[in-house]
C-alpha atoms as a PDB file:
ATOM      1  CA  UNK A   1     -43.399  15.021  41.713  1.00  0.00           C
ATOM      2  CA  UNK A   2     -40.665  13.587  44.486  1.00  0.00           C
ATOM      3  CA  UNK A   3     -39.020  17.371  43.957  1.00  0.00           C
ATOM      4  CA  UNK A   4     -41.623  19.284  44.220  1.00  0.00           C
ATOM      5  CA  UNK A   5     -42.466  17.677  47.810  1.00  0.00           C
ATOM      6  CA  UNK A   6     -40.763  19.000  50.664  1.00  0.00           C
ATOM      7  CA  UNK A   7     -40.070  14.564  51.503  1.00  0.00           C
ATOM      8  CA  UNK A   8     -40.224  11.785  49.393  1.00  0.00           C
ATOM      9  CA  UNK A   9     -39.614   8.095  50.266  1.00  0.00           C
ATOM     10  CA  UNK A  10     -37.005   6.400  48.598  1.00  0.00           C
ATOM     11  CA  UNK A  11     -38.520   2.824  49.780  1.00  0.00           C
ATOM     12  CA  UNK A  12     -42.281   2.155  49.100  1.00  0.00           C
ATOM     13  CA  UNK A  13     -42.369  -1.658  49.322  1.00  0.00           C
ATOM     14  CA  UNK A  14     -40.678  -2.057  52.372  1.00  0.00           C
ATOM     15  CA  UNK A  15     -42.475  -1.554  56.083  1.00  0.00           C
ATOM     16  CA  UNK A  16     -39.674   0.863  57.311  1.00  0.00           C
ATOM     17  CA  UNK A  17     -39.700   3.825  55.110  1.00  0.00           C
ATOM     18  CA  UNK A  18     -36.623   6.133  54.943  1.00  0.00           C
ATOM     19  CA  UNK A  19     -37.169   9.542  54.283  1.00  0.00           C
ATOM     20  CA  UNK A  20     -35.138  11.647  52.517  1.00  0.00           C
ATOM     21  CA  UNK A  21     -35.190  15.537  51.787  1.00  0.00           C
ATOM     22  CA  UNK A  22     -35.222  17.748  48.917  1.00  0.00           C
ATOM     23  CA  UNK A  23     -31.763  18.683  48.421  1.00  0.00           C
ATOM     24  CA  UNK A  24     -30.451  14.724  48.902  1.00  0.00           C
ATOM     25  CA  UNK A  25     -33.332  13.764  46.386  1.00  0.00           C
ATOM     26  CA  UNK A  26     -32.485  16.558  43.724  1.00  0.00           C
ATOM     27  CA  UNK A  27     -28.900  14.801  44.298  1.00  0.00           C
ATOM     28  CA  UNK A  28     -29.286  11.503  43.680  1.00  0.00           C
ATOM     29  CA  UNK A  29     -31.886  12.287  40.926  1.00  0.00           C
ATOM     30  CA  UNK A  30     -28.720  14.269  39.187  1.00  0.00           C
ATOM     31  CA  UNK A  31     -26.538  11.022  39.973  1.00  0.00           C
ATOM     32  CA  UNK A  32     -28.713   9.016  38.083  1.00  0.00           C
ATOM     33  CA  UNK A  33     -29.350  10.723  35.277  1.00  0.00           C
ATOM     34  CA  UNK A  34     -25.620  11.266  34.999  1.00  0.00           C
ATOM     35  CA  UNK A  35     -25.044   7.943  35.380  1.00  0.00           C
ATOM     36  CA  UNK A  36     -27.209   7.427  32.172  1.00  0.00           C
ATOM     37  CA  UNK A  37     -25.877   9.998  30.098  1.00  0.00           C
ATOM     38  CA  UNK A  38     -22.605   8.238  30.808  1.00  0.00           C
ATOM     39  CA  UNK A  39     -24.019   4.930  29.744  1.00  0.00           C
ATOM     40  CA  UNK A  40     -25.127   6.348  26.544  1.00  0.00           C
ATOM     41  CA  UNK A  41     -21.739   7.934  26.238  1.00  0.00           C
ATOM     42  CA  UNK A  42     -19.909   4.876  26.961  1.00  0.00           C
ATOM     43  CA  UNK A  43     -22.075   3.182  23.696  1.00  0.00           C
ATOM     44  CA  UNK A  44     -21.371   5.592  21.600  1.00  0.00           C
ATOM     45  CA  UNK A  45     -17.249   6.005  22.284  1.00  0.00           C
ATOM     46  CA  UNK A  46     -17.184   1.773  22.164  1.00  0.00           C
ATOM     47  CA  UNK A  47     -18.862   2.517  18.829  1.00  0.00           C
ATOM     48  CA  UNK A  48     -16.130   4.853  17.537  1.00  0.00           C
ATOM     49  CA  UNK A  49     -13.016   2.608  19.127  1.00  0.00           C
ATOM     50  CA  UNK A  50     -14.396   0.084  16.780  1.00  0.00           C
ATOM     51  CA  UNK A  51     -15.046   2.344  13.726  1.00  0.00           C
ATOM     52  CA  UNK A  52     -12.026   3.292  13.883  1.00  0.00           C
ATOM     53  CA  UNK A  53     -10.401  -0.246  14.624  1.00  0.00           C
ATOM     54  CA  UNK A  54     -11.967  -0.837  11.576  1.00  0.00           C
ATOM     55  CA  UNK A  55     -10.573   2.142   9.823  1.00  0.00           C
ATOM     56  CA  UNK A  56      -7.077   1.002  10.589  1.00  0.00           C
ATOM     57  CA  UNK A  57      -7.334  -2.627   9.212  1.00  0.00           C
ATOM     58  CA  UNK A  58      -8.891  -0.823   6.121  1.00  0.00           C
ATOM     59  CA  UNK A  59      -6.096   1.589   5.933  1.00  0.00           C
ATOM     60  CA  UNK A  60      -3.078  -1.410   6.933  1.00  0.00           C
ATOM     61  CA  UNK A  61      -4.660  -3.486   3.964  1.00  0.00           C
ATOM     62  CA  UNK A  62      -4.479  -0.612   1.659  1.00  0.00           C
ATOM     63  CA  UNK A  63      -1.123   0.341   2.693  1.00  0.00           C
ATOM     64  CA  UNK A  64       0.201  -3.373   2.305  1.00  0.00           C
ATOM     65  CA  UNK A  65      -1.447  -3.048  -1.103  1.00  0.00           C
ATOM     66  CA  UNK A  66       0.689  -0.410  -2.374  1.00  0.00           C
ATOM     67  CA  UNK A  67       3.724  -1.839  -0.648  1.00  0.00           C
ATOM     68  CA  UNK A  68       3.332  -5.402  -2.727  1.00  0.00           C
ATOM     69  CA  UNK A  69       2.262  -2.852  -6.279  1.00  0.00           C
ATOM     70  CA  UNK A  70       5.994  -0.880  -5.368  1.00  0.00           C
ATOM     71  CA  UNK A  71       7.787  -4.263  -5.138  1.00  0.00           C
ATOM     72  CA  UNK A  72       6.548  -5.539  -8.355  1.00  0.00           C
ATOM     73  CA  UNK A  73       6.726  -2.376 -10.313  1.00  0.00           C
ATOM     74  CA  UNK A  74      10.725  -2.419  -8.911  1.00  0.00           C
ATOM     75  CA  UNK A  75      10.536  -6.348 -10.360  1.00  0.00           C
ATOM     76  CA  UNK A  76       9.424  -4.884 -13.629  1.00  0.00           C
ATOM     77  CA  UNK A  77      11.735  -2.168 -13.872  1.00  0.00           C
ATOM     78  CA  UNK A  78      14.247  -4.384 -12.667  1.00  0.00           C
ATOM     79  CA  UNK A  79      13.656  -6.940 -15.670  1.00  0.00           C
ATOM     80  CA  UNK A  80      13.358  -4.255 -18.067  1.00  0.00           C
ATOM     81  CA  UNK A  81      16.908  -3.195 -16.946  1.00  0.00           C
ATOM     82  CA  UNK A  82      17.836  -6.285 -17.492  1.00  0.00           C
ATOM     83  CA  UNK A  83      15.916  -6.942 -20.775  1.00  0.00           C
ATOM     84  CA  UNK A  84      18.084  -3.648 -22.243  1.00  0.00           C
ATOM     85  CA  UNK A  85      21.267  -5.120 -20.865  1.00  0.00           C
ATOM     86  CA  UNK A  86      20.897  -7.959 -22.509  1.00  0.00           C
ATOM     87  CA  UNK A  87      19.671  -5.888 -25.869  1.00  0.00           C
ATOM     88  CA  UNK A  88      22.776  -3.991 -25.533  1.00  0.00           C
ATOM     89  CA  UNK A  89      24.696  -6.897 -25.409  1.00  0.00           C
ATOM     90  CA  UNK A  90      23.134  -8.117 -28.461  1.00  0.00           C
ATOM     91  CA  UNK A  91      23.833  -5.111 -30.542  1.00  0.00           C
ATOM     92  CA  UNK A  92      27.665  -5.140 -29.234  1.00  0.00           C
ATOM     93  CA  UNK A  93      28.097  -8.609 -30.607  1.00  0.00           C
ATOM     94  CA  UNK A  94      26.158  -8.193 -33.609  1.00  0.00           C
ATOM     95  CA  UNK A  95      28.353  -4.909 -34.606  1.00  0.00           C
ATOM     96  CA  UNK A  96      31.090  -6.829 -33.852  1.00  0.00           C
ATOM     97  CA  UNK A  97      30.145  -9.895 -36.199  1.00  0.00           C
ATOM     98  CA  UNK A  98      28.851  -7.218 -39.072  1.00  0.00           C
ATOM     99  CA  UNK A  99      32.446  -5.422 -38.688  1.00  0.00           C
ATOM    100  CA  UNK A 100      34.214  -8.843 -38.971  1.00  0.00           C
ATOM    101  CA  UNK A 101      32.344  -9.558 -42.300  1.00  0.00           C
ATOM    102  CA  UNK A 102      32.792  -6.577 -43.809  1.00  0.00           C
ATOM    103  CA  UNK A 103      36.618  -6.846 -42.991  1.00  0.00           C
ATOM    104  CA  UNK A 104      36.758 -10.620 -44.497  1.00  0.00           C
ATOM    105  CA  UNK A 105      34.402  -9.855 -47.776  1.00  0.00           C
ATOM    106  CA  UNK A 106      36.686  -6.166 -48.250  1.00  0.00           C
ATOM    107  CA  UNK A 107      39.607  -9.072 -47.714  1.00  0.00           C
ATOM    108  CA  UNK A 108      37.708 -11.898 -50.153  1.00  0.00           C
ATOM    109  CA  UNK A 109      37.301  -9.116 -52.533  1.00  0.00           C
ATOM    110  CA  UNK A 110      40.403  -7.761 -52.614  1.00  0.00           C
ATOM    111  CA  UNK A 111      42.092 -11.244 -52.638  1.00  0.00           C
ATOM    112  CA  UNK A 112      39.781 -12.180 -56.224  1.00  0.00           C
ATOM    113  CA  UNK A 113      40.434  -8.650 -57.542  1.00  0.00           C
ATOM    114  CA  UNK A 114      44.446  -9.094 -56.984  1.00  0.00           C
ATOM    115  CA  UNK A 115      44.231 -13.192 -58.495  1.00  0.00           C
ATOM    116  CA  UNK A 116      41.857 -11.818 -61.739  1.00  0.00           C
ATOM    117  CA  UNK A 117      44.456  -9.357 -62.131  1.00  0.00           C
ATOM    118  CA  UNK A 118      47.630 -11.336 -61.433  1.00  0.00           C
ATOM    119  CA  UNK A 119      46.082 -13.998 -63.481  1.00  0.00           C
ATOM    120  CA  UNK A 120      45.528 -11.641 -66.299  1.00  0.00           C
ATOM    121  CA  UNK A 121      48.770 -10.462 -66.462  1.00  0.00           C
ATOM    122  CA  UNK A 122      50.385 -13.743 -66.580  1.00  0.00           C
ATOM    123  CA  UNK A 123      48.283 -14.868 -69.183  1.00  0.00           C
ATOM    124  CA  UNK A 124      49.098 -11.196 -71.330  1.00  0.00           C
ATOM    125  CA  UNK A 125      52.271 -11.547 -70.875  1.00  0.00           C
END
């Protein structure tokens, strides 16, 4: 109703009334509802800073997640390296030991084979 008057007051309660035109009323009316809409504004962009604080920490957590799952899959793969070293190892010695018997009961047998028969000649002859 203030813009459709030609004058409004901008002070009712006071004895000294200031009046101000049209085009200064239509101004400050602006102002203030600017002033609101920038209020509202300012709520809802503190709203998304901290939605997307939030989606950080979220996404920092999950990335240190997968950081500590890489370091102990490399511990795993590490021991498993380790694991077939050590199997290797194994095997190497145990081929060795298997070649050394078969050498000494090839020798053993060859010894009694060469005794029987030396034996058996001395006691045909």
């Amino acid at each position: 109703m203030m813009l459709l008057c030609g004058r409004s007051f901008s002070q009712t309660d006071t004895k000294n009334k200031v009046v101000i035109d049209t085009a200064t009323a239509r101004k400050i009316a602006i102002d203030l509802v600017k002033g609101d809409e920038c209020k509202e504004e300012l709520k809802i962009v503190n709203k998304n800073v901290k939605l997307l604080n939030d989606k950080l920490i979220i996404k920092d957590s999950i990335i240190e997640n997968n950081k500590n799952q890489i370091i102990n899959l490399d511990k795993i793969v590490k021991g498993k390296d380790k694991l077939l070293e050590i199997s290797d190892e194994n095997l190497s010695n145990t081929k060795k030991q298997l070649y050394k018997s078969k050498i000494n009961n090839v020798f053993w047998k060859a010894t009694t084979i060469l005794s029987i028969g030396l034996s058996g000649y001395l006691l045909f002859k």
